[in-house]
Protein backbone atom coordinates (compact mmCIF):
# COMPACT_ATOMS: atom_id res chain seq x y z
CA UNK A 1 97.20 97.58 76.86
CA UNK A 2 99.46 100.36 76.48
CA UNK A 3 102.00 101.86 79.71
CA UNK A 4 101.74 105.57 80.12
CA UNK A 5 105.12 107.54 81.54
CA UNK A 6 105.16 111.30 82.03
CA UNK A 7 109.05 112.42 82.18
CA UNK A 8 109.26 116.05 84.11
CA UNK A 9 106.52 117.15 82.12
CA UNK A 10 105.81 120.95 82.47
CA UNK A 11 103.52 123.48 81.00
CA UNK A 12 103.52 127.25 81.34
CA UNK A 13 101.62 129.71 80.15
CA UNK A 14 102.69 133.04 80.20
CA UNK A 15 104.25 133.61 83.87
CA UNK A 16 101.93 131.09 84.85
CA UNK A 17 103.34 127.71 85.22
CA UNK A 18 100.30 125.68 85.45
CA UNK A 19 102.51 122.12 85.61
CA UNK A 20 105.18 121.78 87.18
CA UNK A 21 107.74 119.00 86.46
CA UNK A 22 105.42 116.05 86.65
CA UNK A 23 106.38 112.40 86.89
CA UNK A 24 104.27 109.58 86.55
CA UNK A 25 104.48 105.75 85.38
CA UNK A 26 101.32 104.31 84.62
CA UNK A 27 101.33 100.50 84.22
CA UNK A 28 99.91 98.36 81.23
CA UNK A 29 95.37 98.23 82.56
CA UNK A 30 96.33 100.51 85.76
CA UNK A 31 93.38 102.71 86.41
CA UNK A 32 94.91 106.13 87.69
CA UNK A 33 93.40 108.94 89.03
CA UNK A 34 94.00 112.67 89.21
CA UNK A 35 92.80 114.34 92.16
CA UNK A 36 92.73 117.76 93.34
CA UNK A 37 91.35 121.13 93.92
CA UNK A 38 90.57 123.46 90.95
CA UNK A 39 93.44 124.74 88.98
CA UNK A 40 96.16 122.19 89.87
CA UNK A 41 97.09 121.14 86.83
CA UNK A 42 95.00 117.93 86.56
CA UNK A 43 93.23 118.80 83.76
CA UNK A 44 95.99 120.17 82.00
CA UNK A 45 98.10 116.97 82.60
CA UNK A 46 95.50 115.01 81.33
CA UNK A 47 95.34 117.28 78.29
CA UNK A 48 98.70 116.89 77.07
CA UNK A 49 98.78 113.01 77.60
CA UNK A 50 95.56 113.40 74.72
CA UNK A 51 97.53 115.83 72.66
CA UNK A 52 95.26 118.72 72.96
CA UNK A 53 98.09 120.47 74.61
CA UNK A 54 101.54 120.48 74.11
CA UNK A 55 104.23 120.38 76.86
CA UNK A 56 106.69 123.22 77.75
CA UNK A 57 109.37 120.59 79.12
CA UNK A 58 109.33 117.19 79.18
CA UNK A 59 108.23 113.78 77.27
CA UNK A 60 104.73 112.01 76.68
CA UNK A 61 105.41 108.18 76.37
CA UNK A 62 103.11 105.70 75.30
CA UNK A 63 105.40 102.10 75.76
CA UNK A 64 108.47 103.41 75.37
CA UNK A 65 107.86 105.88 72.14
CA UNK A 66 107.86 109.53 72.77
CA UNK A 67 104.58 110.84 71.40
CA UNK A 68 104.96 114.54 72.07
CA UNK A 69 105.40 115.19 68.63
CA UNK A 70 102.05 112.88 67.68
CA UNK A 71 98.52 114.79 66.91
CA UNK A 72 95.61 113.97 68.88
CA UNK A 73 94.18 111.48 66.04
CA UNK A 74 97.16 109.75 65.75
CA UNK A 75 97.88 108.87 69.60
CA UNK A 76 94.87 106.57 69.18
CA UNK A 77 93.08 107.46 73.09
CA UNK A 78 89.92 107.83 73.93
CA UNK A 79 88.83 111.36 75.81
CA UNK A 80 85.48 111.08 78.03
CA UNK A 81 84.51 115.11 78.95
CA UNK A 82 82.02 116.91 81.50
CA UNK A 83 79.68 117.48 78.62
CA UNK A 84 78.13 113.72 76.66
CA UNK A 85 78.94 115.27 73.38
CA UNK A 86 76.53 113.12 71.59
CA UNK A 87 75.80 114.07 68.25
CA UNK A 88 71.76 115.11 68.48
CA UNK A 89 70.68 114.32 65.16
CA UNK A 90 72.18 111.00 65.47
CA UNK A 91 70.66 107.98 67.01
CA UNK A 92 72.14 105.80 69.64
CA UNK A 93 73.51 103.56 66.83
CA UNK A 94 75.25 105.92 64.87
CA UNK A 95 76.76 107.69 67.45
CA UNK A 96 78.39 104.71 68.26
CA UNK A 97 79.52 103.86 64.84
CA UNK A 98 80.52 107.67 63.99
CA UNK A 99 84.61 107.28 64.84
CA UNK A 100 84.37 103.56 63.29
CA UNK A 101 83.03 105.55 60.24
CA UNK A 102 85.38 108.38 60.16
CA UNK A 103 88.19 105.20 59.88
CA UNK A 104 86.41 103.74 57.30
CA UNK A 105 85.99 100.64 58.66
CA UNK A 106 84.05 98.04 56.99
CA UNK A 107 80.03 98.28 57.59
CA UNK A 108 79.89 94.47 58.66
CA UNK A 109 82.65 95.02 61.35
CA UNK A 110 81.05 98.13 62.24
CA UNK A 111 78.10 96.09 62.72
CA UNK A 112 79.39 93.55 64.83
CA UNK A 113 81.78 96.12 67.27
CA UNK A 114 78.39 98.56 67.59
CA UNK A 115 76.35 95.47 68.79
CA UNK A 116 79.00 94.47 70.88
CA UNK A 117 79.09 98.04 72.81
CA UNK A 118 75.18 97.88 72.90
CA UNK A 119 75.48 94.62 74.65
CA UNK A 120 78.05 95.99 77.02
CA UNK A 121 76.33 98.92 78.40
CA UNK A 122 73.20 97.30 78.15
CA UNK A 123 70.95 99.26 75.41
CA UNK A 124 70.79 96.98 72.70
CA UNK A 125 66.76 97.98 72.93
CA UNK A 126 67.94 101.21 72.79
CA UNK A 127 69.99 101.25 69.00
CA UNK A 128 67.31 103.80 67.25
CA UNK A 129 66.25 106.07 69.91
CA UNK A 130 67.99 109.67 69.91
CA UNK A 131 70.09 111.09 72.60
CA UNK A 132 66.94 113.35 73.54
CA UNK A 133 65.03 109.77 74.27
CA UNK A 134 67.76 108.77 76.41
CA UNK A 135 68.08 109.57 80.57
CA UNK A 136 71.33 111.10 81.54
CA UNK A 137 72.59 108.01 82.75
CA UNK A 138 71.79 106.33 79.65
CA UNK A 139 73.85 109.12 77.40
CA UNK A 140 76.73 109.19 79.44
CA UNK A 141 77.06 105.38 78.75
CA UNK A 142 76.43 105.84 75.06
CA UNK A 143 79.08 108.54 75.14
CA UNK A 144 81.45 105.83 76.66
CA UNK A 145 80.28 103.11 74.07
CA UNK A 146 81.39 105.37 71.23
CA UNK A 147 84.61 106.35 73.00
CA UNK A 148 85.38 102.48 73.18
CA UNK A 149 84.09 101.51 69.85
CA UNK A 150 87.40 102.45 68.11
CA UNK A 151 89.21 100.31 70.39
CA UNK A 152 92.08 102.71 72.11
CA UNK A 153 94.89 102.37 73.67
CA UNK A 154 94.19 104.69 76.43
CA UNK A 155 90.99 105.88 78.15
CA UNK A 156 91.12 108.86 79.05
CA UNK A 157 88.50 111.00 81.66
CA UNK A 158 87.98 114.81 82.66
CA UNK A 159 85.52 114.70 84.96
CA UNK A 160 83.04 112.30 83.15
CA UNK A 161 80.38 112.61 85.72
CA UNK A 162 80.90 116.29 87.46
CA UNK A 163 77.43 117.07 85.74
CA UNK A 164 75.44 114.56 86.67
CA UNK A 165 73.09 114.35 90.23
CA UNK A 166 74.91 112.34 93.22
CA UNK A 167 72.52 109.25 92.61
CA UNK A 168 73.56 108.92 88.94
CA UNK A 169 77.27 109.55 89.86
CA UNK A 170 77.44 106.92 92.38
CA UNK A 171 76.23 104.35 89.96
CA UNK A 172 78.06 105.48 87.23
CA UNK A 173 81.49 105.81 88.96
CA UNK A 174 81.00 101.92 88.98
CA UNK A 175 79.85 101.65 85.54
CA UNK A 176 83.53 103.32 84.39
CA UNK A 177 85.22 100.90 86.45
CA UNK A 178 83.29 98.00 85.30
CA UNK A 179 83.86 98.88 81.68
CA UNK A 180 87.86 99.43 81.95
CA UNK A 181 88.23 96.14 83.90
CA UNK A 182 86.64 94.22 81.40
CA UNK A 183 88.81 96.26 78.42
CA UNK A 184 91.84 96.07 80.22
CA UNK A 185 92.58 99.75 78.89
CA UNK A 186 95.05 102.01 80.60
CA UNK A 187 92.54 104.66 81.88
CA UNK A 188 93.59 107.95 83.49
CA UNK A 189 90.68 109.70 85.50
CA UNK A 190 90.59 113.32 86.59
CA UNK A 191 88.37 114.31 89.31
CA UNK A 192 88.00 116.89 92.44
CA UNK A 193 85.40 114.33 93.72
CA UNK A 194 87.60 112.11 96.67
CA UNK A 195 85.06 109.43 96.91
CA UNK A 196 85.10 108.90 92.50
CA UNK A 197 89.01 108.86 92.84
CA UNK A 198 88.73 106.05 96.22
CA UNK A 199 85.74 104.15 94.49
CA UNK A 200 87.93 103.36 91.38
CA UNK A 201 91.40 103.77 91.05
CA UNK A 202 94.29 101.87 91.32
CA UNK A 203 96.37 104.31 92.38
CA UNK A 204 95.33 108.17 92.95
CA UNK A 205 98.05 111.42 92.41
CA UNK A 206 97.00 113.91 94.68
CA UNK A 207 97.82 117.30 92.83
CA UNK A 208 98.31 120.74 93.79
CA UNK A 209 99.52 123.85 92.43
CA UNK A 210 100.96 121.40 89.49
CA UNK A 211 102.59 119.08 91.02
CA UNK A 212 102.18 115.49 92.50
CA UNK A 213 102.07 115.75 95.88
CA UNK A 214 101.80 111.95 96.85
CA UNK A 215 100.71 109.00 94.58
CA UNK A 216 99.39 105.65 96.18
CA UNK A 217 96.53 103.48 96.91
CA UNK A 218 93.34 104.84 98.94
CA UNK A 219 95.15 103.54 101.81
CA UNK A 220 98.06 105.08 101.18
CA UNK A 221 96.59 108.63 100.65
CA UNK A 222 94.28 108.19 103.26
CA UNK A 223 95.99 106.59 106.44
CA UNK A 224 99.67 107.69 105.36
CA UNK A 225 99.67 111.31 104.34
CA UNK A 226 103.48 112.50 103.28
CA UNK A 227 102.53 116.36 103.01
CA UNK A 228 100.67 118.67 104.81
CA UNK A 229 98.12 119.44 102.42
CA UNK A 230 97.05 116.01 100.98
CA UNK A 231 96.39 115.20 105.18
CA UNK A 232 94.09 118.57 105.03
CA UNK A 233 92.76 117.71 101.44
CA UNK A 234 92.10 114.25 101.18
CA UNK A 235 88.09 113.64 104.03
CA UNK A 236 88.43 115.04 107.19
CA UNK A 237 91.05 115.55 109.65
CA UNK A 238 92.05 116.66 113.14
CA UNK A 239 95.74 119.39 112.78
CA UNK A 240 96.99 119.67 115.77
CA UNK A 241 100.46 121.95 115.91
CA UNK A 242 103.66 119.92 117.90
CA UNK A 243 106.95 119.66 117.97
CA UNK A 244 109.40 116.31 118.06
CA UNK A 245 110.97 115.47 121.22
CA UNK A 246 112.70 112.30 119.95
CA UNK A 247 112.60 109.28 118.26
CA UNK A 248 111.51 106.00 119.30
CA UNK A 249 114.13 102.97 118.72
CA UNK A 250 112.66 100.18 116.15
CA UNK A 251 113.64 96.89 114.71
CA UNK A 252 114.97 97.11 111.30
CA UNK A 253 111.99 97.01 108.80
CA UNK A 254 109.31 98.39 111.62
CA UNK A 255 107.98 102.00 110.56
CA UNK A 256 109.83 104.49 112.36
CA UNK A 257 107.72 106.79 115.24
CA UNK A 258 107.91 110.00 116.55
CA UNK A 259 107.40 111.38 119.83
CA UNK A 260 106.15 114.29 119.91
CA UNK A 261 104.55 116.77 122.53
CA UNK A 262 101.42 119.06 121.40
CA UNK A 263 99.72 121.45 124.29
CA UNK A 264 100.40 119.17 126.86
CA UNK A 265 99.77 116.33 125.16
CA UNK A 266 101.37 113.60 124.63
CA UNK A 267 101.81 111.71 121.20
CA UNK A 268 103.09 109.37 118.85
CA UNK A 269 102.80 109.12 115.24
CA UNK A 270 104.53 107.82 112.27
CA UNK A 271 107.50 109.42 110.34
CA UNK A 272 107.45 110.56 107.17
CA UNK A 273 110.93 110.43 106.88
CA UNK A 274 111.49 113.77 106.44
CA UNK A 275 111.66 114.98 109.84
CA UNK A 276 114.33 115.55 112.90
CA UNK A 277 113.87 116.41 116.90
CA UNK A 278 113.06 120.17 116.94
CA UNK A 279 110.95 119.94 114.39
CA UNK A 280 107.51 121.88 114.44
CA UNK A 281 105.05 119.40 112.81
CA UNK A 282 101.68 118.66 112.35
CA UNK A 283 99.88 115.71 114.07
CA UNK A 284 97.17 114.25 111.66
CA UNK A 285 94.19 111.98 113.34
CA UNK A 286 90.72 111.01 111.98
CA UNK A 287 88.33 111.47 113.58
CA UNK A 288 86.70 108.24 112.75
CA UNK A 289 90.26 106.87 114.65
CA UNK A 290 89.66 108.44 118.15
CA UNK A 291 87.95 106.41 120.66
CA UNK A 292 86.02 108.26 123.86
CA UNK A 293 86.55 106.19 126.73
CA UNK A 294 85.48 107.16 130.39
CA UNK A 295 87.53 109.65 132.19
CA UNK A 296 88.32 106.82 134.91
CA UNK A 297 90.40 104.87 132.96
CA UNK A 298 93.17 107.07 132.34
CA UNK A 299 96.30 105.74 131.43
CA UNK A 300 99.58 107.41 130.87
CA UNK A 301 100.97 106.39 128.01
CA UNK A 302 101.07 108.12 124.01
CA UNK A 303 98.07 109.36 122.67
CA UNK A 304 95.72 108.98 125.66
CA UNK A 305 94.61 112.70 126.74
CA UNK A 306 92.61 114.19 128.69
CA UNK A 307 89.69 116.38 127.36
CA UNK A 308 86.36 117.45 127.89
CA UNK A 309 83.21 117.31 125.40
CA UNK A 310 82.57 120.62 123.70
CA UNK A 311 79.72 119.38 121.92
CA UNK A 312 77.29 116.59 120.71
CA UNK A 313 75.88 116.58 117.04
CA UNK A 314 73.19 113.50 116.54
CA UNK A 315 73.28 112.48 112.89
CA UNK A 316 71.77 108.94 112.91
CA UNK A 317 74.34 106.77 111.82
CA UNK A 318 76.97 108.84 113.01
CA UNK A 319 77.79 111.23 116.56
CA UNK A 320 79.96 113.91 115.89
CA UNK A 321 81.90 115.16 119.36
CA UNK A 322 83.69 118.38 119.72
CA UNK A 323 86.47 117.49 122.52
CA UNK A 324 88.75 120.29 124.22
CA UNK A 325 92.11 118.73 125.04
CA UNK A 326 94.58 121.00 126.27
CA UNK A 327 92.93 123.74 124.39
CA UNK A 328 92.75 121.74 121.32
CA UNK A 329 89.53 121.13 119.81
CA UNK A 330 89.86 117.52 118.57
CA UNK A 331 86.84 115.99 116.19
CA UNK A 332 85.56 112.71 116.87
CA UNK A 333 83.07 110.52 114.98
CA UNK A 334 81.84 107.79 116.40
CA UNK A 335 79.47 105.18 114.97
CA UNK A 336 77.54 101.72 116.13
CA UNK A 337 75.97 101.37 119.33
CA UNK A 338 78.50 103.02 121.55
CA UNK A 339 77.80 106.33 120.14
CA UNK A 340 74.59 106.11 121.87
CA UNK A 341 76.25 106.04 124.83
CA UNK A 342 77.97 109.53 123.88
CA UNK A 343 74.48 111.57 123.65
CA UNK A 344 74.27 112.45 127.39
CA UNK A 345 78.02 113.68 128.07
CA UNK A 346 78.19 117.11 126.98
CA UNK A 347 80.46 119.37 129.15
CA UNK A 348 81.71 116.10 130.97
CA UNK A 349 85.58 114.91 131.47
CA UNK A 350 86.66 111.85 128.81
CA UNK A 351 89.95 110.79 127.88
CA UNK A 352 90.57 109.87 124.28
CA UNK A 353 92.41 107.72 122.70
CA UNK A 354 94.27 108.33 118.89
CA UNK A 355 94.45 105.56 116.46
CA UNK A 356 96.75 105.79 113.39
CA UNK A 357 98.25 109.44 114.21
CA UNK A 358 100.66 110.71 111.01
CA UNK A 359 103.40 113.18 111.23
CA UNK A 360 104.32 115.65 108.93
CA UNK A 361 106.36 118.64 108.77
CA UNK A 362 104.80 121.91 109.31
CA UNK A 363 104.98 123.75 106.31
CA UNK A 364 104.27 127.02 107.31
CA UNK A 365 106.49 127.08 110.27
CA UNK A 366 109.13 126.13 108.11
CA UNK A 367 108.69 128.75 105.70
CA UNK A 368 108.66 131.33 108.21
């Protein structure tokens, strides 16, 4: 098992500077993924840890030793791409064998570490077909049998499954997983997909325009948002513009809240710890996190409003409700039997009440 550490690591091209002073400390069999939109730099990232590009700024570490300076062959990694890659006019077998061969490794332990990777993604029946013979699914775990064969240090993935149908991603996402928890290799995944990156990873860096704009656990990303735009990237999301009216008092250790006022409303969320009263913000809610509760029971306390149902969307396991509160549309999505209940309220008074509301500074207002 090998740690990974990315020191201010930069790479520009021309007057574009497509990374931008990354830092990142990947632990000995962490899985990490790299997530974000199309030309953030996650794919370039992933390319200089693999040596196929080489840093403006900054060091490449694999336990301790700066490999900046180390060619692609030498960092001893293994690269998974979009495409398989499989060599056509070779079968199963020696597509497997072909790095093991390139090392010169001897034919009996070539033998014995082929059968091993047949056994481990299940095609042992499989050894003589050709790629043509084999399903998608079937070549994108040969392609990951021969990338394991040589026995890296690191695993590394861009986009692995991007070209596959949703079925065969779905059970392939898994299939990854399964395969680095059994190696114990340090793996870093790059995806745009959210649901690959919450399936398997250890720990996901949200990127955008080159940098890291939050790292974590799904939980983290997903119910603690630091910036404005991994709250709008990362599933779906109610914005709703506000500014901070104060602080509420808290026992040393307790998360620190904000109390904030939004079109009338009023809220309370948590503090990224980057924000003071007079603040314009940006209140984050699921919509999975808002419950509709009868307009009777009314209660005046933070993040109960008023509102009235926009609109009612059916979509079997789900209800989707478009609320106006204060002239806010809020989304709600409600699920189980109570969103049964929901189908015959359209243009009728409901309060609502927000579960797990973040804070975060208002990035636009404070450019402007």
């Amino acid at each position: 098992m090998t740690r990974v550490q990315l020191v201010e690591i930069s790479k520009q091209y021309g007057s574009t500077l497509a990374v931008d002073g990354v830092n990142a400390d990947i632990a000995e069999g962490e899985f990490v993924t790299l997530l974000g939109p199309s030309g953030c730099g996650k794919t370039t990232t992933l390319r200089m840890v693999a040596g196929l590009v080489e840093p403006t700024a900054g060091q490449i570490r694999f336990d301790g030793q700066v490999v900046n300076n180390v060619p692609p062959h030498k960092r001893n990694i293994g690269l998974a791409f979009q495409s398989h890659a499989l060599f056509p006019h070779l079968s199963v077998y020696r597509n497997i064998a072909f790095g093991l061969e390139v090392k010169g490794s001897p034919k009996a332990d070539i033998q014995n570490r082929v059968r091993e990777m047949l056994e481990m993604i299940e095609l042992t029946h499989h050894a003589d077909r050709m790629p043509s013979q084999l399903s998608g699914g079937q070549q994108q775990r040969v392609a990951l049998a021969r990338m394991l064969a040589t026995d890296p240090r690191v695993l590394l993935f861009d986009e692995p499954l991007s070209a596959l149908d949703r079925n065969l991603r779905d059970t392939l996402k898994y299939s990854i997983l399964d395969l680095q928890r059994r190696t114990k290799k340090t793996a870093i995944y790059v995806t745009h997909d959210q649901s690959e990156a919450f399936a398997i990873s250890d720990r996901i860096f949200v990127m955008n325009e080159g940098r890291i704009e939050q790292a974590g656990t799904q939980l983290d990303i997903y119910l603690r948002p630091h910036t404005e735009f991994v709250a709008g990237f990362v599933g779906d999301n109610n914005a709703i513009p506000a500014e901070v009216e104060g602080v509420v008092p808290s026992l040393p250790g307790e998360p620190r809240l904000l109390d904030v006022r939004a079109a009338g409303m009023r809220l309370r969320g948590s503090d990224p710890g980057n924000i003071r009263v007079g603040d314009r913000v940006l209140v984050f809610v699921r919509p999975e996190n808002i419950d509709v509760l009868d307009a009777a029971s009314a209660v005046d306390e933070p993040n109960v409003v008023h509102g009235r149902i926009e609109q009612i969307v059916f979509e079997g396991p789900t209800v989707r409700v478009l609320v106006d509160a204060s002239g806010v549309l809020i989304k709600v999505t409600s699920s189980g039997l109570g969103r049964l209940t929901l189908l015959d309220k359209e243009r009728r008074d409901v309060m609502l009440r927000l579960q797990d509301v973040t804070v975060v500074r208002d990035d636009a207002a404070v450019a402007a």
